[in-house]
PDB file of N, CA and C in Angstrom:
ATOM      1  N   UNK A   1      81.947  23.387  15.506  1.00  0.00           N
ATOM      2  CA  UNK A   1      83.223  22.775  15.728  1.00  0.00           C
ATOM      3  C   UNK A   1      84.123  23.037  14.527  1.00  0.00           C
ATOM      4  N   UNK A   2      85.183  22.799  14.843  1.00  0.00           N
ATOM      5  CA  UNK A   2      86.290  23.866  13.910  1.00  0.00           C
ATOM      6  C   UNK A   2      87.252  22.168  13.553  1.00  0.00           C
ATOM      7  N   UNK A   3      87.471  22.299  12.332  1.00  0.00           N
ATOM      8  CA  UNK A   3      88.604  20.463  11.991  1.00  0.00           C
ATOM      9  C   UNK A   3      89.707  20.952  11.544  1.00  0.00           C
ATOM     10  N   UNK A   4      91.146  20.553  11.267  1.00  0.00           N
ATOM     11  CA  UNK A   4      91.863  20.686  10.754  1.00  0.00           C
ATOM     12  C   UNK A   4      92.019  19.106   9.786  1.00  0.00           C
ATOM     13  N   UNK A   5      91.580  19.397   8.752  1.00  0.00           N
ATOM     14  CA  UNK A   5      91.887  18.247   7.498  1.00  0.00           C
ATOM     15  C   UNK A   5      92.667  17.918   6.430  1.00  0.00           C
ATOM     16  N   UNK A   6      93.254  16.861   6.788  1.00  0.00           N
ATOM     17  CA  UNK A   6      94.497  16.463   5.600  1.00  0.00           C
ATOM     18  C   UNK A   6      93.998  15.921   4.826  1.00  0.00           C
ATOM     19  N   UNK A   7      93.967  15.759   3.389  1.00  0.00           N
ATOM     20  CA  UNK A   7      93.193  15.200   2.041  1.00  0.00           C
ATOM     21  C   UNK A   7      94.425  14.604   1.406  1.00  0.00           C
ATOM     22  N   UNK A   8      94.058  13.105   0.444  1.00  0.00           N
ATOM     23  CA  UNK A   8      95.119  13.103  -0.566  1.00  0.00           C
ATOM     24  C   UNK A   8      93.812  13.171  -1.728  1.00  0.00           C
ATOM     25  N   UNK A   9      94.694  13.802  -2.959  1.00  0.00           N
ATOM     26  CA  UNK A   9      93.530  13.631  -4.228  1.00  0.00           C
ATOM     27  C   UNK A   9      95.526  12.903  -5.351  1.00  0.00           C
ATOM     28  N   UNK A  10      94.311  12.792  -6.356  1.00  0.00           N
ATOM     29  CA  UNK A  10      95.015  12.705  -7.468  1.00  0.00           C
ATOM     30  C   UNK A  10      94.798  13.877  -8.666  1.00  0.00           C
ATOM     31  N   UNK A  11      95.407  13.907  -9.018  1.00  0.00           N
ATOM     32  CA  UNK A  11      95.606  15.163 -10.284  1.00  0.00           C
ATOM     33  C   UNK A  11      94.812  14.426 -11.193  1.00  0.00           C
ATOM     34  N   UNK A  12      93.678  15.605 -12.090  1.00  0.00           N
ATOM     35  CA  UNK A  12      93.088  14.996 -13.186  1.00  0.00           C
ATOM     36  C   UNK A  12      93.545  14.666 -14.488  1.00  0.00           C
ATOM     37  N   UNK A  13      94.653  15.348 -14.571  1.00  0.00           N
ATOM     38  CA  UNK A  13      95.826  15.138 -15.963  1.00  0.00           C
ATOM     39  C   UNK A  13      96.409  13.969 -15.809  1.00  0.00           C
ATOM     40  N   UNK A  14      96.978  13.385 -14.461  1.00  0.00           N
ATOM     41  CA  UNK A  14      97.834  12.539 -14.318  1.00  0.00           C
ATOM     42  C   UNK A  14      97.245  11.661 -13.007  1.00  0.00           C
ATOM     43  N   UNK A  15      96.547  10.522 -13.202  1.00  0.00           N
ATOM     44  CA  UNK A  15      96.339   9.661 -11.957  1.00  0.00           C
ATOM     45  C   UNK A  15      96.989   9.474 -11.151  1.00  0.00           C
ATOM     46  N   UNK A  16      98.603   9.635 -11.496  1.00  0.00           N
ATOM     47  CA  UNK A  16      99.365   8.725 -11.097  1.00  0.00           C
ATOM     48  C   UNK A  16     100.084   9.854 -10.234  1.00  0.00           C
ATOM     49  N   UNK A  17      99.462  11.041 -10.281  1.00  0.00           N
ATOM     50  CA  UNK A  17      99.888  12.135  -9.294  1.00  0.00           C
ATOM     51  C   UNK A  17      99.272  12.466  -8.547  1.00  0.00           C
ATOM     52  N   UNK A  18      99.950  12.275  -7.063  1.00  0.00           N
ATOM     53  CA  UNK A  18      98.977  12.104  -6.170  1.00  0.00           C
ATOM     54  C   UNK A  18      99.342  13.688  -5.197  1.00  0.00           C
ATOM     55  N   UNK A  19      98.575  14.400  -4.299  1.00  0.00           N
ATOM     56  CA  UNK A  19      98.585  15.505  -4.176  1.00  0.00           C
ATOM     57  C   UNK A  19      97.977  15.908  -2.790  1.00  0.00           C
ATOM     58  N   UNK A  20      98.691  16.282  -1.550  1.00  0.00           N
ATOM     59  CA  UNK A  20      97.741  16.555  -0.201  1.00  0.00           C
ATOM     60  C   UNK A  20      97.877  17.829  -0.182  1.00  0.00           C
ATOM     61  N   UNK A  21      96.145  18.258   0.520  1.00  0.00           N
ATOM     62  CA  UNK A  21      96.113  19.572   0.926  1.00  0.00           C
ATOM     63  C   UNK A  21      95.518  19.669   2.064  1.00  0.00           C
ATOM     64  N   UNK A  22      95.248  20.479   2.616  1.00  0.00           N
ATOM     65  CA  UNK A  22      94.773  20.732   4.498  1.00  0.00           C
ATOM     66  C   UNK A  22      93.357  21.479   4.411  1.00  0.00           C
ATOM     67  N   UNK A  23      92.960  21.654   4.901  1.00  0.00           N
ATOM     68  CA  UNK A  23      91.680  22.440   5.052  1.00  0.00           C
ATOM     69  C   UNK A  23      91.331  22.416   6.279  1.00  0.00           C
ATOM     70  N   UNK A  24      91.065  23.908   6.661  1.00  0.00           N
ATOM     71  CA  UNK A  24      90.665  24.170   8.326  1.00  0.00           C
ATOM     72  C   UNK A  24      88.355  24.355   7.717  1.00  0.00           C
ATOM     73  N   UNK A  25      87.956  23.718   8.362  1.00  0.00           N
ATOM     74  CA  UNK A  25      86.648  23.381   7.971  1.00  0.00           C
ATOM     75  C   UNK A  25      86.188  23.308   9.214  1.00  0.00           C
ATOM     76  N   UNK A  26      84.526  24.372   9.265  1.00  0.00           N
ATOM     77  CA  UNK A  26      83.473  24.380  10.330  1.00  0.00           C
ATOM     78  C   UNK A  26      82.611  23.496  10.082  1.00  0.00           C
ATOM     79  N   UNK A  27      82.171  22.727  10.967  1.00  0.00           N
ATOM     80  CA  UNK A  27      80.538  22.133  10.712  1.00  0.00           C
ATOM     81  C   UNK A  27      80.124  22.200  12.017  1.00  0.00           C
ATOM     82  N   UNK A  28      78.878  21.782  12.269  1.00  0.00           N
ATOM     83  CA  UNK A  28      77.887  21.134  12.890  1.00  0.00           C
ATOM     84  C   UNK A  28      78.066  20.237  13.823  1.00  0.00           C
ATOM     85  N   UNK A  29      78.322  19.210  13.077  1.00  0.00           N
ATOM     86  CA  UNK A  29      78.786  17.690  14.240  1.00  0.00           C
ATOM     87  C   UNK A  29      79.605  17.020  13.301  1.00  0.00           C
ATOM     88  N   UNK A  30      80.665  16.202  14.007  1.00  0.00           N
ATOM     89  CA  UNK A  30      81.436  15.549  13.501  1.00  0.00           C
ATOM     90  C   UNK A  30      81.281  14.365  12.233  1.00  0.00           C
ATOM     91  N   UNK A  31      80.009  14.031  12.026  1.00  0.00           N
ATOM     92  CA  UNK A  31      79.392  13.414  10.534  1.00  0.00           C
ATOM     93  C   UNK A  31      79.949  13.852   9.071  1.00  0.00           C
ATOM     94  N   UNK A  32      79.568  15.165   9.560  1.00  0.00           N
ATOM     95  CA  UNK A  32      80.081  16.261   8.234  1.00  0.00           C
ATOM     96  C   UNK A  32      81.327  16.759   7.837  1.00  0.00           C
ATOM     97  N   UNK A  33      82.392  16.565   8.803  1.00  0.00           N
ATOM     98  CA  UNK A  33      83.276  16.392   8.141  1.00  0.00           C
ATOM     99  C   UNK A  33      84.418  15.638   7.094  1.00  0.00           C
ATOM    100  N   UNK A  34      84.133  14.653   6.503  1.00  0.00           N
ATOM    101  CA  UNK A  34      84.186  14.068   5.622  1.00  0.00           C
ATOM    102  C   UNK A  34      83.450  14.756   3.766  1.00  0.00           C
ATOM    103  N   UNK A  35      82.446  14.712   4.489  1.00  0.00           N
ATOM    104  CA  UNK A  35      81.449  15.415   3.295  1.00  0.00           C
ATOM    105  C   UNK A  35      81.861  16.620   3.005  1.00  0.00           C
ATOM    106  N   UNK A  36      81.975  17.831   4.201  1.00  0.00           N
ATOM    107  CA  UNK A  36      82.398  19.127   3.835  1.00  0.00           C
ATOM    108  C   UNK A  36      83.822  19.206   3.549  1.00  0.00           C
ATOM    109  N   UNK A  37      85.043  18.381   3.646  1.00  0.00           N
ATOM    110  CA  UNK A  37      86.125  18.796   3.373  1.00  0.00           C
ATOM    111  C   UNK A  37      86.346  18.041   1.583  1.00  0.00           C
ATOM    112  N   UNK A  38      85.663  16.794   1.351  1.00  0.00           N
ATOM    113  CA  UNK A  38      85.457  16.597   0.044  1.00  0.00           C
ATOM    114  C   UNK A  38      84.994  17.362  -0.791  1.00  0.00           C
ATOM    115  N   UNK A  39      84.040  17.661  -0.439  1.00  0.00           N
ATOM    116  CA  UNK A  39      83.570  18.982  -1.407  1.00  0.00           C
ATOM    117  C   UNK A  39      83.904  20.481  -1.497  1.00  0.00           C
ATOM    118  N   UNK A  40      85.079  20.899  -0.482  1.00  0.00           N
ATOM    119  CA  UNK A  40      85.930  21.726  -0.711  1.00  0.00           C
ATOM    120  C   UNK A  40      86.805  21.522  -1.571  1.00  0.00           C
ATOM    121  N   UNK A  41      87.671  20.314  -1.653  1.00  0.00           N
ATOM    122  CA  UNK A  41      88.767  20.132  -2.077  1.00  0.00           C
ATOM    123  C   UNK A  41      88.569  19.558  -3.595  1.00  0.00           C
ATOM    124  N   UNK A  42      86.978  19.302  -4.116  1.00  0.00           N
ATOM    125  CA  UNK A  42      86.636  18.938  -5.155  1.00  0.00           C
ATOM    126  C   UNK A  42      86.369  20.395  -6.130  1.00  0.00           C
ATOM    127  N   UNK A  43      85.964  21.332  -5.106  1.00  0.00           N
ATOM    128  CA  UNK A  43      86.254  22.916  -5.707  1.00  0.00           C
ATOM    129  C   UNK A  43      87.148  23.290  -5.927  1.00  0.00           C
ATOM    130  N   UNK A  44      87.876  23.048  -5.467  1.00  0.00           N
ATOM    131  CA  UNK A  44      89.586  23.764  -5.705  1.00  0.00           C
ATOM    132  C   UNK A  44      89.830  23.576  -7.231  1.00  0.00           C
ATOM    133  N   UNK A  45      89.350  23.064  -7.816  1.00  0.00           N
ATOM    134  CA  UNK A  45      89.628  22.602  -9.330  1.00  0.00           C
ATOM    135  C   UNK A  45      90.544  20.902  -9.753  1.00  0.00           C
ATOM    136  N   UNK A  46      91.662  21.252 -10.033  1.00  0.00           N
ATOM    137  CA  UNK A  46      92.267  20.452 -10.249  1.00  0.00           C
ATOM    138  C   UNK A  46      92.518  18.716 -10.333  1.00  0.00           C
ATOM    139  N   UNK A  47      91.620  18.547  -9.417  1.00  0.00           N
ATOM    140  CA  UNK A  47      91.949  17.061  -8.509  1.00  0.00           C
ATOM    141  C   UNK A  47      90.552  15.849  -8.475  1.00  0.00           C
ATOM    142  N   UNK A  48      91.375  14.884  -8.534  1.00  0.00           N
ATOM    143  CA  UNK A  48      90.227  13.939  -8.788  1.00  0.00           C
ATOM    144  C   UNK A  48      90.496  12.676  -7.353  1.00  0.00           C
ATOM    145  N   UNK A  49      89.508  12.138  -7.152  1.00  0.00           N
ATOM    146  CA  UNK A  49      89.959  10.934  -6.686  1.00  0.00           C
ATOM    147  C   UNK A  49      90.287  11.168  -4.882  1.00  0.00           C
ATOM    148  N   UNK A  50      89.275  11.917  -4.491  1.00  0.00           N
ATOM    149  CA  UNK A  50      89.649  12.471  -3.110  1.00  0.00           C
ATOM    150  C   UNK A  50      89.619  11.592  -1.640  1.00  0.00           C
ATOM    151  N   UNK A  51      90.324  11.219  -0.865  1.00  0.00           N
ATOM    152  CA  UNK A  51      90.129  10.765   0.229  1.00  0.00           C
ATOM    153  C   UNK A  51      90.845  11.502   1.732  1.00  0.00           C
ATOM    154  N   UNK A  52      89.990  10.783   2.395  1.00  0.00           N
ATOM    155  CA  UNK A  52      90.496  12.244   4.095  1.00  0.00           C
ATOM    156  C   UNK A  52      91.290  10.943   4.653  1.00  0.00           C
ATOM    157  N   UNK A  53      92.844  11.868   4.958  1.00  0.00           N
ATOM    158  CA  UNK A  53      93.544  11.028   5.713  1.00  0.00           C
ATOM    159  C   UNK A  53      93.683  11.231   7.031  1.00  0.00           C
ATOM    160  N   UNK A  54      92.908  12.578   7.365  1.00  0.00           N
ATOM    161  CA  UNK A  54      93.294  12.940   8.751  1.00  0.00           C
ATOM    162  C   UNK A  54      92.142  14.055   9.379  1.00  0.00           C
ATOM    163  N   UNK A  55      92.174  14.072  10.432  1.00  0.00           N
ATOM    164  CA  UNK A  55      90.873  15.400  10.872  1.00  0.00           C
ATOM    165  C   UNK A  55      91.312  15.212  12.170  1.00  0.00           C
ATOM    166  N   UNK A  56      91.421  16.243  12.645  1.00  0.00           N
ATOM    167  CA  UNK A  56      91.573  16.540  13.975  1.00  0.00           C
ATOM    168  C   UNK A  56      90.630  17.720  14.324  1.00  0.00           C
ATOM    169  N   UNK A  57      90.386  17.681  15.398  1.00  0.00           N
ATOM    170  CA  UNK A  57      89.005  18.941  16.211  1.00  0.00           C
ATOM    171  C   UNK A  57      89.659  19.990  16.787  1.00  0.00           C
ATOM    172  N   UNK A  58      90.030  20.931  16.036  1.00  0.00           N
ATOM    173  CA  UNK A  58      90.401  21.855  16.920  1.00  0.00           C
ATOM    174  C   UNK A  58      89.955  22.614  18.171  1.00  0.00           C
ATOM    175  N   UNK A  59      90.453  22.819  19.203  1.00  0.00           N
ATOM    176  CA  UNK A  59      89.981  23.927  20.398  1.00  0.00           C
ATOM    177  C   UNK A  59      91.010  25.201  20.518  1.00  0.00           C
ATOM    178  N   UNK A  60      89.604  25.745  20.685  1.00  0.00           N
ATOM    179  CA  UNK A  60      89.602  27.439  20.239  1.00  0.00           C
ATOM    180  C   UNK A  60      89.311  27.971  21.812  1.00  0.00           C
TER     181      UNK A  60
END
């Protein structure tokens, strides 16, 4: 299954900067998306403090 995910993080320089990014993310079953788009968006570098504001299931 294929998600489209909205994230907010905060910037690690500045808490008080807060920062959304999207991520199109595959998994398994719908459990894992939470887990797999956090730990994308914890790679990206920058950003601390991650939460999912949105996921939708895409059809393909």
């Amino acid at each position: 299954m294929i998600y489209d995910v909205k994230i907010s993080a905060r910037t690690k320089e500045d808490l008080r900067v807060a920062v959304e990014r999207y991520y199109i993310i595959e998994v398994n079953g719908s459990k894992e998306v939470n887990a797999k788009a956090i730990s994308r968006a914890l790679q990206d570098g920058d950003i601390d403090l991650v939460k999912v504001i949105r996921k939708t299931r895409m059809a393909f």
